[in-house]
N, C-alpha and C. Protein backbone atom coordinates (compact mmCIF):
# COMPACT_ATOMS: atom_id res chain seq x y z
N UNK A 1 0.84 -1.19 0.00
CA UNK A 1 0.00 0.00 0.00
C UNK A 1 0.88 1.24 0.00
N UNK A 2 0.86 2.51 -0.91
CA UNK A 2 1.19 3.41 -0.80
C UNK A 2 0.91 4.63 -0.03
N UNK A 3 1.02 4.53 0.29
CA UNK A 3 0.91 6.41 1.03
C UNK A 3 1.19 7.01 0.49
N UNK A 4 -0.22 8.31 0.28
CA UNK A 4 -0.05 9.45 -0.49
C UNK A 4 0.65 10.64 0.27
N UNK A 5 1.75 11.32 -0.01
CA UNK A 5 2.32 12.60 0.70
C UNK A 5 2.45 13.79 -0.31
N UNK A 6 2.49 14.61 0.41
CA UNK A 6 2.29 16.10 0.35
C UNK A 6 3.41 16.47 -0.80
N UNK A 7 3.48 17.15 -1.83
CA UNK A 7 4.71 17.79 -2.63
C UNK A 7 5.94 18.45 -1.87
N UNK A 8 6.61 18.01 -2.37
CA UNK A 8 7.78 18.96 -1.23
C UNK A 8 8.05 20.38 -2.24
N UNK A 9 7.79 21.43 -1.61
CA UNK A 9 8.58 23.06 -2.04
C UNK A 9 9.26 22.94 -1.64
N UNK A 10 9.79 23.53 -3.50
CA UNK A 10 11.55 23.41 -3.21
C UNK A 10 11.83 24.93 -3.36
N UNK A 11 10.69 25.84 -3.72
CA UNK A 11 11.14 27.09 -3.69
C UNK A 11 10.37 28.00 -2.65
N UNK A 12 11.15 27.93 -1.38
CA UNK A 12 10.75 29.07 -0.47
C UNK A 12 10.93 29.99 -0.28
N UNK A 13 11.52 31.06 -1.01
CA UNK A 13 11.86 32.18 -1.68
C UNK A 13 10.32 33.11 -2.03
N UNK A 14 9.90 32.18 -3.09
CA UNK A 14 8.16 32.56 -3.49
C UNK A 14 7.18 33.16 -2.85
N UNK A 15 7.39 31.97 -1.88
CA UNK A 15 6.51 32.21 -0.13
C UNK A 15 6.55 33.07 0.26
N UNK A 16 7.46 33.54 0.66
CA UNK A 16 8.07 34.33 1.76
C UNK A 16 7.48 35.76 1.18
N UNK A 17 7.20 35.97 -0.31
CA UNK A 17 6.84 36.92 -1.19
C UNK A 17 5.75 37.48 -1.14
N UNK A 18 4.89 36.35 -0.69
CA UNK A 18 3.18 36.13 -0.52
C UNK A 18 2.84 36.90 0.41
N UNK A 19 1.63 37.25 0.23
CA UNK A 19 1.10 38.17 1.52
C UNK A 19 -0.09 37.77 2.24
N UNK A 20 -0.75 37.60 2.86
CA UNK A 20 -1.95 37.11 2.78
C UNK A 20 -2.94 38.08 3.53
N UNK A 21 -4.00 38.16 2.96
CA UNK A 21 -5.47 39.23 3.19
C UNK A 21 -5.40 39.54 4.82
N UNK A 22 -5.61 41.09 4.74
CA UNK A 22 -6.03 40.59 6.27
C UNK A 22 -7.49 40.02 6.84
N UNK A 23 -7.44 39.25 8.30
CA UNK A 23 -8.57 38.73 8.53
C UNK A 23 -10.16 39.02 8.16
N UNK A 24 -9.96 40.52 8.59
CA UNK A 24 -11.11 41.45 8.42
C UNK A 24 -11.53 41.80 7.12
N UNK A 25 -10.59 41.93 6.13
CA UNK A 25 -10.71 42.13 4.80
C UNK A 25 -11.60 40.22 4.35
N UNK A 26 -10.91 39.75 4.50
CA UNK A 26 -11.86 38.13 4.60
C UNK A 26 -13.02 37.93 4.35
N UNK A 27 -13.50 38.55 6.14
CA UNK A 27 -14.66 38.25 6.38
C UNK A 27 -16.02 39.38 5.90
N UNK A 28 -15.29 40.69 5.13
CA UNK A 28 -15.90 41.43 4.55
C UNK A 28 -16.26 40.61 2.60
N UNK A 29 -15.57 40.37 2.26
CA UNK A 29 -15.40 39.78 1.16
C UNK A 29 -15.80 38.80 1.04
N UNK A 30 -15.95 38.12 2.15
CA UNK A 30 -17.21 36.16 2.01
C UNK A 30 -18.58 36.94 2.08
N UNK A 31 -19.01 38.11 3.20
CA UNK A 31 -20.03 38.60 3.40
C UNK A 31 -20.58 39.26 1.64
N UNK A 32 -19.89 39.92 1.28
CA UNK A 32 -19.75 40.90 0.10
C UNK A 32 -20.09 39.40 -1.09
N UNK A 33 -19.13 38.21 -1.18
CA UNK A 33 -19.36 37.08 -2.34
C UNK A 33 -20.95 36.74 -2.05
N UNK A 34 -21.33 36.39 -0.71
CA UNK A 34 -22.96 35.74 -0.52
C UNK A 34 -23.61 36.76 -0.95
N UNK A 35 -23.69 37.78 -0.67
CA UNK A 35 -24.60 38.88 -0.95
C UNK A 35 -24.51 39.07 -2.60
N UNK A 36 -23.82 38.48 -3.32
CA UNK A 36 -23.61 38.42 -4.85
C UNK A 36 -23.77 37.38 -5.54
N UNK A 37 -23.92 36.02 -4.41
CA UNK A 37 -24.28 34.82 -4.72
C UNK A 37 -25.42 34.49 -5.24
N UNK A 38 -26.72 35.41 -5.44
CA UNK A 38 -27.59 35.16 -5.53
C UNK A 38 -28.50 35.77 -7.25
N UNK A 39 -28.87 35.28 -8.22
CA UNK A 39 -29.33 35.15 -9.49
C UNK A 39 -30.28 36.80 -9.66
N UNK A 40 -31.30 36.72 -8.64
CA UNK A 40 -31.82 38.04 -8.59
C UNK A 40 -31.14 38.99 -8.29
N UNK A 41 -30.30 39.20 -7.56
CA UNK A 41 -29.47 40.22 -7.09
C UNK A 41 -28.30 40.78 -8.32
N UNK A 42 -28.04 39.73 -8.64
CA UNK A 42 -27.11 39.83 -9.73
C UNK A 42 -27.90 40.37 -10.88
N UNK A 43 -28.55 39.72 -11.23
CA UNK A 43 -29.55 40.52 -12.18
C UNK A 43 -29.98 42.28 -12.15
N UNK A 44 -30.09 42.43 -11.03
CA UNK A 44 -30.48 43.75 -10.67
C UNK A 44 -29.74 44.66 -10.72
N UNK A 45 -28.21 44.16 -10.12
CA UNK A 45 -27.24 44.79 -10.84
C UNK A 45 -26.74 44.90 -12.05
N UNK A 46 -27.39 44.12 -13.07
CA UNK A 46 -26.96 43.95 -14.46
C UNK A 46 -28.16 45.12 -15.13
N UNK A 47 -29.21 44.82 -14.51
CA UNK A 47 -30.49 46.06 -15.26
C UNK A 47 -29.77 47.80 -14.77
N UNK A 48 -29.52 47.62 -13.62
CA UNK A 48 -29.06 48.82 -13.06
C UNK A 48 -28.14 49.45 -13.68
N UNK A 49 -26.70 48.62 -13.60
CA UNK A 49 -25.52 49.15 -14.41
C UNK A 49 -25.77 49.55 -15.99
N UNK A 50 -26.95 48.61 -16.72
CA UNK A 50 -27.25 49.37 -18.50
C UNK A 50 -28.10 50.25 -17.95
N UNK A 51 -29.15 50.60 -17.35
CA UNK A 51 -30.33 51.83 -17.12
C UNK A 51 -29.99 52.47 -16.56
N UNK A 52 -28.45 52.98 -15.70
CA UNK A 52 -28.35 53.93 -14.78
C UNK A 52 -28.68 54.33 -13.59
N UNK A 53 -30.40 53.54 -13.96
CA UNK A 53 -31.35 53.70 -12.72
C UNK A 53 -32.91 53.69 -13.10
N UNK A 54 -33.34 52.74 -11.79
CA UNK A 54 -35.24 52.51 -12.56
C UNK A 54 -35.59 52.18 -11.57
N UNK A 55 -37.33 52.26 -11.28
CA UNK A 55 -37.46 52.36 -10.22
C UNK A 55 -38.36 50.55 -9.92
N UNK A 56 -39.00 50.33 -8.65
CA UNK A 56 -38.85 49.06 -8.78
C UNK A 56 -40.08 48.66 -9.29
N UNK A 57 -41.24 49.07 -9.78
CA UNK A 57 -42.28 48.28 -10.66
C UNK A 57 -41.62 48.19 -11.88
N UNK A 58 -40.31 49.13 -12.32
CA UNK A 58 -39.84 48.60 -13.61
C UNK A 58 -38.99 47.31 -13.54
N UNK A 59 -38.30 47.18 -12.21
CA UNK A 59 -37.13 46.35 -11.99
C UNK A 59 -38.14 44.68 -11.92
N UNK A 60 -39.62 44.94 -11.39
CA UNK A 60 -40.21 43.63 -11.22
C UNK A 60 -41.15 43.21 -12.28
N UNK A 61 -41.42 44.01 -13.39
CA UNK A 61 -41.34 43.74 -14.42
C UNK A 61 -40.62 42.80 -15.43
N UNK A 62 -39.20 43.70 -15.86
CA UNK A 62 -37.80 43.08 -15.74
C UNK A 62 -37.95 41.82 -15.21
N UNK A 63 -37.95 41.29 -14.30
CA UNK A 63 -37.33 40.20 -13.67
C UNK A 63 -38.54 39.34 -13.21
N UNK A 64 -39.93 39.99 -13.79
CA UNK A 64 -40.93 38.95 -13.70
C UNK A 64 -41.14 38.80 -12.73
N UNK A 65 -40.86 39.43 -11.50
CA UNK A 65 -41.34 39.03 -9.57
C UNK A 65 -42.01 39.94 -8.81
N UNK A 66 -42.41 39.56 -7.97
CA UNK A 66 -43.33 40.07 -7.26
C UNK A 66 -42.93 41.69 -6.55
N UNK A 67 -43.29 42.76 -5.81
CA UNK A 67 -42.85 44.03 -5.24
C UNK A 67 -42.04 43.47 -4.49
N UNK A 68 -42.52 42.86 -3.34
CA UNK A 68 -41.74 42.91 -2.27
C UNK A 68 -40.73 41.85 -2.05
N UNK A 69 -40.72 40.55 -3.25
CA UNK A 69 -39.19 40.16 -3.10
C UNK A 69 -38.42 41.05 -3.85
N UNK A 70 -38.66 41.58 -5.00
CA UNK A 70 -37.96 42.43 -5.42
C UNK A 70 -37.48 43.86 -4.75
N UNK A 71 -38.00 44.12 -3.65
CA UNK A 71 -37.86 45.19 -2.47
C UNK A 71 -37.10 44.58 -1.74
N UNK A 72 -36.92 43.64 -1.28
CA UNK A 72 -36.25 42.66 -0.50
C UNK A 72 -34.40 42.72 -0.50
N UNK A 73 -34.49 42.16 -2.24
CA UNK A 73 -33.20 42.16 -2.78
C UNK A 73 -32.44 43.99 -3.16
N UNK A 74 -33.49 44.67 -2.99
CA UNK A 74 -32.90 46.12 -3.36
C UNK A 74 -32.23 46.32 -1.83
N UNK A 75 -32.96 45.90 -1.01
CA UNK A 75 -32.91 46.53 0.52
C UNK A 75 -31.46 45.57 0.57
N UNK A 76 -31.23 44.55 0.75
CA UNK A 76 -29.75 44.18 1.00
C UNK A 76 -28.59 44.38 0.14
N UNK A 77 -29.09 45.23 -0.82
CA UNK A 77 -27.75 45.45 -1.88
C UNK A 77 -27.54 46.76 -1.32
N UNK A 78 -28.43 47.61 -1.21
CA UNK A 78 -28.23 49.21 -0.76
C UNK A 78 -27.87 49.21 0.74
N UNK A 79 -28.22 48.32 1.58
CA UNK A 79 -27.32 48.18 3.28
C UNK A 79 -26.20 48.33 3.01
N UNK A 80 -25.61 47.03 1.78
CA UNK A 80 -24.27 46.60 1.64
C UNK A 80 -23.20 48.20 0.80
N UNK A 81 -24.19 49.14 0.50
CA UNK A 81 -23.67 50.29 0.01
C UNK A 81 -23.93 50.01 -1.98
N UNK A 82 -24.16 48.47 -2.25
CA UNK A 82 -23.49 48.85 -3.82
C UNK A 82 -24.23 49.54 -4.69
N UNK A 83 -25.51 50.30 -4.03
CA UNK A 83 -26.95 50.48 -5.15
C UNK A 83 -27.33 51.39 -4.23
N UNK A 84 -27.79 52.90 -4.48
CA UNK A 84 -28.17 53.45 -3.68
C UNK A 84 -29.93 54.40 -4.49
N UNK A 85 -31.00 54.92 -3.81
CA UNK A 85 -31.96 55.36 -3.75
C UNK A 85 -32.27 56.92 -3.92
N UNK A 86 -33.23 57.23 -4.92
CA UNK A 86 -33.87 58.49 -4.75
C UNK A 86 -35.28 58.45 -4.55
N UNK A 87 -36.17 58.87 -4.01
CA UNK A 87 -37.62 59.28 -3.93
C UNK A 87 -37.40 60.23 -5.00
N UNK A 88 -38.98 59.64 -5.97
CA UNK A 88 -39.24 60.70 -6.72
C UNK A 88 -41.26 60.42 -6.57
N UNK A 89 -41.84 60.97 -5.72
CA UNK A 89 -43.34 61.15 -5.85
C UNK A 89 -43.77 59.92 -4.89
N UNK A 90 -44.26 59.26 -5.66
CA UNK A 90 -44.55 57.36 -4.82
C UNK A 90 -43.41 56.72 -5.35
N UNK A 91 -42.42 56.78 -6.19
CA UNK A 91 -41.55 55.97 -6.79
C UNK A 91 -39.94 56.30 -6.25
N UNK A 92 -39.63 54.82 -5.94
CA UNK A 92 -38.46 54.94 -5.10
C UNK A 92 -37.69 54.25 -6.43
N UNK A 93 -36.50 55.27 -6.82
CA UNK A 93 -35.18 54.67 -7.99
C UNK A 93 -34.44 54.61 -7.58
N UNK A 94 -33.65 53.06 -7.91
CA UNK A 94 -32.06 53.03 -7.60
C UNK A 94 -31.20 52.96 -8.71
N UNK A 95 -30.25 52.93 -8.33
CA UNK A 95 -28.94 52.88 -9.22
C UNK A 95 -27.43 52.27 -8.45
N UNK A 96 -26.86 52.19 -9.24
CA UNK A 96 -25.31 51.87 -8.55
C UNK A 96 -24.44 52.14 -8.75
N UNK A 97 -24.05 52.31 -7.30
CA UNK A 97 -22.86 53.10 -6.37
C UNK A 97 -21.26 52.65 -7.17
N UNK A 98 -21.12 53.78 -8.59
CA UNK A 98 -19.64 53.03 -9.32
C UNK A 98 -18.57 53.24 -7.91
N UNK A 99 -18.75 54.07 -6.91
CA UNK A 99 -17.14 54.28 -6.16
C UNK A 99 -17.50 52.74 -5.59
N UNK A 100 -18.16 52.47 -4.97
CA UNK A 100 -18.69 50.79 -4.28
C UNK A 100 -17.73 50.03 -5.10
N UNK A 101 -17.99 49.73 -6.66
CA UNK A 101 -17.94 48.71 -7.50
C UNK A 101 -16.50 49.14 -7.75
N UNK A 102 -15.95 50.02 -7.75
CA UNK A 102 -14.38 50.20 -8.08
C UNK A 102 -13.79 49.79 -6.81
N UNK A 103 -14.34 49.90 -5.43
CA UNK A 103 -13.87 49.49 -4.10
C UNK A 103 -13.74 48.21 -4.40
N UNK A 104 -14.99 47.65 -4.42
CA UNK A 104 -14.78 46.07 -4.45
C UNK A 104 -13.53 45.57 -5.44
N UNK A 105 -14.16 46.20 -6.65
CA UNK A 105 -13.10 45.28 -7.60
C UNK A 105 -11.57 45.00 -7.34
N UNK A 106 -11.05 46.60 -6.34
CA UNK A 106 -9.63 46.62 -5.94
C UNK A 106 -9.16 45.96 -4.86
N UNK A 107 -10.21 45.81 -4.23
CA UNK A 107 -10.14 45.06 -2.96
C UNK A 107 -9.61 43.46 -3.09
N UNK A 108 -10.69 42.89 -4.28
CA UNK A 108 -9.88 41.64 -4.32
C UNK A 108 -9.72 41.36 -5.15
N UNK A 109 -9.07 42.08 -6.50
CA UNK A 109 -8.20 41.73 -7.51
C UNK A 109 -6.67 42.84 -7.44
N UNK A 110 -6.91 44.06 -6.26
CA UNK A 110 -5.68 44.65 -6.17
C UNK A 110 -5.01 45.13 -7.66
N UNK A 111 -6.54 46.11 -8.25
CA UNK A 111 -5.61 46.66 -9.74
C UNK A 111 -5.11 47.90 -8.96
N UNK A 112 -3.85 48.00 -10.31
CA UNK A 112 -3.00 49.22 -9.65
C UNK A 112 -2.64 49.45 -11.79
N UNK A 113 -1.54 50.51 -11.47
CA UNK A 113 -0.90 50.65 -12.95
C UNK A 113 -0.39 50.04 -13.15
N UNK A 114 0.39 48.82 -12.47
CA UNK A 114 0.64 47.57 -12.60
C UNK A 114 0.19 46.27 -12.79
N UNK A 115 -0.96 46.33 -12.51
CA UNK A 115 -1.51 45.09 -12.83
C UNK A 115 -3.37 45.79 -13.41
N UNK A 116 -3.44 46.32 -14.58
CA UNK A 116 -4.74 46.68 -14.95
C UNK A 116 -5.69 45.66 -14.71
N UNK A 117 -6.59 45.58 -14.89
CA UNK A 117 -8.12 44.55 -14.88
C UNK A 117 -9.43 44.80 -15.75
N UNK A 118 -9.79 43.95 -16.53
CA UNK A 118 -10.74 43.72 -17.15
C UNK A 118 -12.08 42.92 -16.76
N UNK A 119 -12.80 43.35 -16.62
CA UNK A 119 -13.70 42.46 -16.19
C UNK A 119 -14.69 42.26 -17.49
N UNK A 120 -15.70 41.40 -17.91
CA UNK A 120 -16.31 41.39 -19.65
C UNK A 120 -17.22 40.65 -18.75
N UNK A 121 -18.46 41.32 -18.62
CA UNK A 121 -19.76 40.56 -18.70
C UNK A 121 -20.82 41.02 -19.85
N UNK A 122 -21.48 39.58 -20.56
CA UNK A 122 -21.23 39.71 -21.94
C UNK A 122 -21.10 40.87 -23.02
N UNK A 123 -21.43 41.89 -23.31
CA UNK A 123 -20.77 42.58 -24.38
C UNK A 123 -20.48 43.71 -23.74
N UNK A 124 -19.98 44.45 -22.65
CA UNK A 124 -19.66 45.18 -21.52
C UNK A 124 -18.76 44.88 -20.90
N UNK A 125 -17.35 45.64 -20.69
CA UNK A 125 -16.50 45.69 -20.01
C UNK A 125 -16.13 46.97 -18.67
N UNK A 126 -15.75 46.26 -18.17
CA UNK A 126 -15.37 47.30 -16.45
C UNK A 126 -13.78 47.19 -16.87
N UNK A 127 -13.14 48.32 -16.62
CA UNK A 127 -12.19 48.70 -16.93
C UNK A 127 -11.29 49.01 -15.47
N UNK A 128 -10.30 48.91 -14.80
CA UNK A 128 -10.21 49.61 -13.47
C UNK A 128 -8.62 49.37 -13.81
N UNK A 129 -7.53 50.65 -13.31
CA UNK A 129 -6.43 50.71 -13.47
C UNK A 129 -5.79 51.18 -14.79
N UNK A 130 -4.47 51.17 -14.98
CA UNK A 130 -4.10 51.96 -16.21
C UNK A 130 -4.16 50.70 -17.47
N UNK A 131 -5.11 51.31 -18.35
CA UNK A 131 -5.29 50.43 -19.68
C UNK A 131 -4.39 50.78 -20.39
N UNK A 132 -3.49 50.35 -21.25
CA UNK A 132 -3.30 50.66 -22.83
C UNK A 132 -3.87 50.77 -23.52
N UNK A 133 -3.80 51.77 -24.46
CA UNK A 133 -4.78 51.82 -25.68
C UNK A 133 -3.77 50.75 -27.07
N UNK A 134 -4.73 50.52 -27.72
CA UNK A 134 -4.73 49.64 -28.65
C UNK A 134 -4.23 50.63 -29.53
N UNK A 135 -4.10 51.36 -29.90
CA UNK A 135 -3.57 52.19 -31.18
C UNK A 135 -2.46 51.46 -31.53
């Protein structure tokens, strides 16, 4: 019978290079992934980011659901800061918070002018850090 063992690193040099998140940054960022884990939510941010902003009999339209789950999912995206609210008459519009979405993105992909980032959800790109132009 064999015994399976562990790879041996042979380069600890690498390591030593590594940094790792702090704790708190962590447990903001598992909180921040669940709160994104979810199909409606995500969606809402996808209507939001092309419309700028709409209010929510348009958003439950859109998404075919009822007021108040669709009130539901507005209310925990706008706690979390990424979508924020105007009153206009009886109609409450949201939209989303780009400084939020540039926070997040840096937070845990760490763009800088060194390491640009692309993000492509389907024919739409998020851009964050220094791009090159294609010329």
């Amino acid at each position: 019978m064999q015994v399976a063992t562990e790879p041996e690193v042979k380069d600890r040099q690498m390591s030593s290079e590594l940094k790792m998140l702090p704790n708190e940054s962590v447990k903001e960022l598992v909180q921040l992934f669940k709160l994104l884990a979810d199909e409606t939510r995500m969606r809402i941010l996808h209507l939001l980011h092309q419309a700028d902003e709409l209010n929510v009999l348009e958003l439950c339209n859109l998404l075919e659901q009822r007021q108040p789950s669709v009130s539901h999912h507005l209310a925990l995206l706008r706690v979390a800061g990424l979508i924020d609210m105007r009153r206009d008459g009886k109609h409450n519009y949201y939209r989303v918070v780009p400084k939020e979405f540039e926070m997040f993105i840096s937070r845990v992909f760490h763009a800088s002018e060194a390491s640009p980032l692309r993000i492509c959800f389907d024919k739409f790109e998020l851009r964050y850090g220094l791009i090159e132009s294609a010329e």
